[in-house]
C-alpha atoms as a PDB file:
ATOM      1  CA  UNK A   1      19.832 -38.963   4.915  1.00  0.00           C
ATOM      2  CA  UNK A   2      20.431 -35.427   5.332  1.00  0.00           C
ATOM      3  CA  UNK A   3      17.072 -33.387   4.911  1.00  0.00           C
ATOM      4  CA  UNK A   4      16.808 -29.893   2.994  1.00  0.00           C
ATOM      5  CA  UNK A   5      15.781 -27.319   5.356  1.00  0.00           C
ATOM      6  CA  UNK A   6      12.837 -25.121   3.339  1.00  0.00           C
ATOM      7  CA  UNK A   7      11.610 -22.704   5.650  1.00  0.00           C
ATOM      8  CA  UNK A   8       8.467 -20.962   5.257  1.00  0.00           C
ATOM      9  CA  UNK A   9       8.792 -17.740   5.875  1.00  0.00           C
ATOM     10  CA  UNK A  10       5.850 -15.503   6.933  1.00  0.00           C
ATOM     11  CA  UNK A  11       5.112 -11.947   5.014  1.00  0.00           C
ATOM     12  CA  UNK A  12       3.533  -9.364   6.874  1.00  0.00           C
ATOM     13  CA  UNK A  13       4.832  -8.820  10.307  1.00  0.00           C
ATOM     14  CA  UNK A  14       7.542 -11.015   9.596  1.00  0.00           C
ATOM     15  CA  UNK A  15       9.556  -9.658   6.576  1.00  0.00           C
ATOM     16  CA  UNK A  16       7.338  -6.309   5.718  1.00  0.00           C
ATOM     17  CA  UNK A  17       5.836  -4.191   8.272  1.00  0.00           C
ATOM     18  CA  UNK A  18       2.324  -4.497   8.487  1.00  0.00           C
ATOM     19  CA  UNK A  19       1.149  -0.874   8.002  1.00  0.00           C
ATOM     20  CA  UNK A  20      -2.933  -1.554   6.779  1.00  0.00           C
ATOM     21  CA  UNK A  21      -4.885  -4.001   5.543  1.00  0.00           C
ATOM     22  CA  UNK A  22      -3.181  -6.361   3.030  1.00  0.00           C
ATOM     23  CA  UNK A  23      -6.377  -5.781   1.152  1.00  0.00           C
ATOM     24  CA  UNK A  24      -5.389  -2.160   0.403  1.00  0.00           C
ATOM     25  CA  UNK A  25      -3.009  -3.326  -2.018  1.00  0.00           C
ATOM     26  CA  UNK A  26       0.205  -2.509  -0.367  1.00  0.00           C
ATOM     27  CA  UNK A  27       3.334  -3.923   1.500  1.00  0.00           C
ATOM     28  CA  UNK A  28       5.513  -2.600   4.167  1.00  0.00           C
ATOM     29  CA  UNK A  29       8.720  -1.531   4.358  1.00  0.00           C
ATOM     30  CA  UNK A  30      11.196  -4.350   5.138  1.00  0.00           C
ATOM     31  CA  UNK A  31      12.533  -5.646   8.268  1.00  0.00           C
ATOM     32  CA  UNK A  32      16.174  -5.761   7.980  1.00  0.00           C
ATOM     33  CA  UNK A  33      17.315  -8.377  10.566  1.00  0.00           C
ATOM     34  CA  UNK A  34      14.880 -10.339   9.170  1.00  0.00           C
ATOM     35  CA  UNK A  35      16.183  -9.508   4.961  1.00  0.00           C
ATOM     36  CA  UNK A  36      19.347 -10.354   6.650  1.00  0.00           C
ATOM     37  CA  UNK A  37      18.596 -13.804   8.141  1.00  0.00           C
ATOM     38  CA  UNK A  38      16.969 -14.270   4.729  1.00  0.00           C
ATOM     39  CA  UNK A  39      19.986 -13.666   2.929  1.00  0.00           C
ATOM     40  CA  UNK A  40      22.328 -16.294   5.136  1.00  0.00           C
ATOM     41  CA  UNK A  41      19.819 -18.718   4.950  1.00  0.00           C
ATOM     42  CA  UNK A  42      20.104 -18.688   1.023  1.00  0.00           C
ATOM     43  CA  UNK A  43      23.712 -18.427   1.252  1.00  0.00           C
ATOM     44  CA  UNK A  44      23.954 -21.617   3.190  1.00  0.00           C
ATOM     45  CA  UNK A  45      21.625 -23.761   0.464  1.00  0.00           C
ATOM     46  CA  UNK A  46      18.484 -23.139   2.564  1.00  0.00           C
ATOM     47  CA  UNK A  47      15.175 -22.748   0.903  1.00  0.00           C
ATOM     48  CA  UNK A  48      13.085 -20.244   1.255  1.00  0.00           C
ATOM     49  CA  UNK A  49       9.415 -19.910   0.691  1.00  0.00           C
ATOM     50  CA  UNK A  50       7.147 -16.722   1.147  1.00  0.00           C
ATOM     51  CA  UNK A  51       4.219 -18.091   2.809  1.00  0.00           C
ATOM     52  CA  UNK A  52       1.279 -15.567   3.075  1.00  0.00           C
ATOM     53  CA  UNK A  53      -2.639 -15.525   3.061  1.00  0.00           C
ATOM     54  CA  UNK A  54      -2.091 -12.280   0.634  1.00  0.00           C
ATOM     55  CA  UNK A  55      -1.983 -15.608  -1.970  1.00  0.00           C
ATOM     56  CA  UNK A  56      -4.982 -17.983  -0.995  1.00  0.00           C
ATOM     57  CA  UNK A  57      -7.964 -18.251  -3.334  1.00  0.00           C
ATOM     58  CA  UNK A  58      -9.376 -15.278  -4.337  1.00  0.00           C
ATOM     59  CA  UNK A  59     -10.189 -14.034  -8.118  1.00  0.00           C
ATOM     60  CA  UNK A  60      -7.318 -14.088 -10.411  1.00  0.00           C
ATOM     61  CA  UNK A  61      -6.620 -10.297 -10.778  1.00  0.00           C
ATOM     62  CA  UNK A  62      -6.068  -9.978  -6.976  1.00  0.00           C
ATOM     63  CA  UNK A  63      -3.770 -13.216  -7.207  1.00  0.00           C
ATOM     64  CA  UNK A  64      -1.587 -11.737  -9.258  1.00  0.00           C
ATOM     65  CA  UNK A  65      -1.354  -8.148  -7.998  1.00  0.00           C
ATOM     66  CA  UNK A  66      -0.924  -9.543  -4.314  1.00  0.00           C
ATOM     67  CA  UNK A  67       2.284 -11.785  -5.669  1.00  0.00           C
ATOM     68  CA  UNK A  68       3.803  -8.963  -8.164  1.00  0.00           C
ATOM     69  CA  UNK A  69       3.104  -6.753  -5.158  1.00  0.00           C
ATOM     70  CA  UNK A  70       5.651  -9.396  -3.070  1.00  0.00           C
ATOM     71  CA  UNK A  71       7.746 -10.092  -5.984  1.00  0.00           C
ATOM     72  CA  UNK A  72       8.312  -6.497  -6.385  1.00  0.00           C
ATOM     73  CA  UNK A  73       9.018  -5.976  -2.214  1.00  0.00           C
ATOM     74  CA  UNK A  74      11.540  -9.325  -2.420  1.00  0.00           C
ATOM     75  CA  UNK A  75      13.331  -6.995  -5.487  1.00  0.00           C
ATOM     76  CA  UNK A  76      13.834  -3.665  -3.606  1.00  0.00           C
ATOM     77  CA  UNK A  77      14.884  -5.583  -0.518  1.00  0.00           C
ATOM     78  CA  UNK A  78      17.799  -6.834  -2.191  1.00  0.00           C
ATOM     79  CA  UNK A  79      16.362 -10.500  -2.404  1.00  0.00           C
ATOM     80  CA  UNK A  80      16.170 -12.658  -5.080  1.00  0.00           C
ATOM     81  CA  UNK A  81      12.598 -13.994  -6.749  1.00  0.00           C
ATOM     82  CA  UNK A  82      11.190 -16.870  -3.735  1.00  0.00           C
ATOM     83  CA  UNK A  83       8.401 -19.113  -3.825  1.00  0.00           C
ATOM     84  CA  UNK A  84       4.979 -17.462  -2.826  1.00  0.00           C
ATOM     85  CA  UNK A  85       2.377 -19.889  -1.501  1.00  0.00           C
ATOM     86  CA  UNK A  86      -0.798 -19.921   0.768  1.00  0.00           C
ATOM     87  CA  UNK A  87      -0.458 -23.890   0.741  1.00  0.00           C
ATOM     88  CA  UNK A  88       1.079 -25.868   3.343  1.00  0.00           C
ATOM     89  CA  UNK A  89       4.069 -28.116   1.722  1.00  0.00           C
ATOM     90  CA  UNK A  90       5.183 -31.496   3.034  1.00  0.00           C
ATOM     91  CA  UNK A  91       8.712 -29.864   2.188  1.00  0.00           C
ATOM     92  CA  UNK A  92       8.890 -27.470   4.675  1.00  0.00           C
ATOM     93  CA  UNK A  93      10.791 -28.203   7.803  1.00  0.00           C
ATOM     94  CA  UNK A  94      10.426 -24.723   9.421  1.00  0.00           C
ATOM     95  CA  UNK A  95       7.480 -22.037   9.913  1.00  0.00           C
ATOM     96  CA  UNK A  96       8.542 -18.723  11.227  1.00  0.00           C
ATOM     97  CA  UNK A  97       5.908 -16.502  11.648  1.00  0.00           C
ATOM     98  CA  UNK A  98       5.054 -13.557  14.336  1.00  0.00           C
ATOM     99  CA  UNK A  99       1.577 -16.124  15.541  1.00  0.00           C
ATOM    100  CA  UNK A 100       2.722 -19.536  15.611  1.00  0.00           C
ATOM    101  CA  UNK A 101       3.934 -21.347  18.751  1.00  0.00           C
ATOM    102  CA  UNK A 102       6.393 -24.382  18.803  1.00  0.00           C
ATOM    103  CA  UNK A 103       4.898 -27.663  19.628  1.00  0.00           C
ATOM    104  CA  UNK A 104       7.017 -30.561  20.882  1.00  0.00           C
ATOM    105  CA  UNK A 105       6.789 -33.271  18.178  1.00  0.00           C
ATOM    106  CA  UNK A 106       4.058 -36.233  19.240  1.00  0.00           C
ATOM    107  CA  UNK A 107       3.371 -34.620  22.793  1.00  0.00           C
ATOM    108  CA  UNK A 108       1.455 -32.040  22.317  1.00  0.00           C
ATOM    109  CA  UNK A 109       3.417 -30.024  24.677  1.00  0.00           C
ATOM    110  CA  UNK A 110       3.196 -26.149  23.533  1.00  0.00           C
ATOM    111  CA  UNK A 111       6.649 -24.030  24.320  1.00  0.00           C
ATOM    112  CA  UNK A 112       5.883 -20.464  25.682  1.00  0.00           C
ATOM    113  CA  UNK A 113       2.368 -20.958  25.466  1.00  0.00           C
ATOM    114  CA  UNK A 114       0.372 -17.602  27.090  1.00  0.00           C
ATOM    115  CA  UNK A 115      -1.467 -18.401  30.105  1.00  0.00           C
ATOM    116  CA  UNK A 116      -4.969 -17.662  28.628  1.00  0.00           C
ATOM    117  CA  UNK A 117      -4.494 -20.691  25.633  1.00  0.00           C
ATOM    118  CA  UNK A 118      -3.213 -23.182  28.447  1.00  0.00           C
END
């Protein structure tokens, strides 16, 4: 059975420059290569998720100004409305973020780990 790949894509530093504090209410400018893979990924069936901690719990006003803010960003990049979550899905099948590390599946082995985590 042939899995859908639904990566999760990471906001700031990933797609939008991180230029302050997500908390003062703003976004970035974008990061072309990264619009770009964005835009082959859909165009191969891919799906894409925004997955940020500009979304997790917090009052209802910020909720929705932090995902029209993103909504908004995904528009003027050229890209079409995506999925914006805080919540870790059983469908994704890739993370790409600017922190994570890759982890060999059941071995625990961590691929260019830095020295000081090791």
């Amino acid at each position: 059975m042939n899995k859908t790949i639904h990566i999760a894509l990471d906001f700031d530093k990933t797609l939008s420059q991180y230029e302050s504090s997500w908390k003062a209410r703003k976004v970035g400018t974008p990061i072309q290569p990264m619009v770009e893979n964005v835009k082959r990924w859909l165009s191969k069936g891919y799906k894409v998720s925004i997955f940020t901690a500009r979304v997790a719990t917090m009052d209802s006003i910020e909720l929705y100004s932090q995902r029209e803010m993103i909504t908004n960003f995904l528009k003027d990049a050229g890209l079409p409305e995506l999925p914006i979550t805080a919540q870790k899905l059983k469908s994704f099948t890739h993370f790409i973020d600017d922190k994570a590390f890759h982890v060999v599946p059941n071995t625990g082995e961590i691929l260019n780990c830095p020295e000081e985590l090791l």
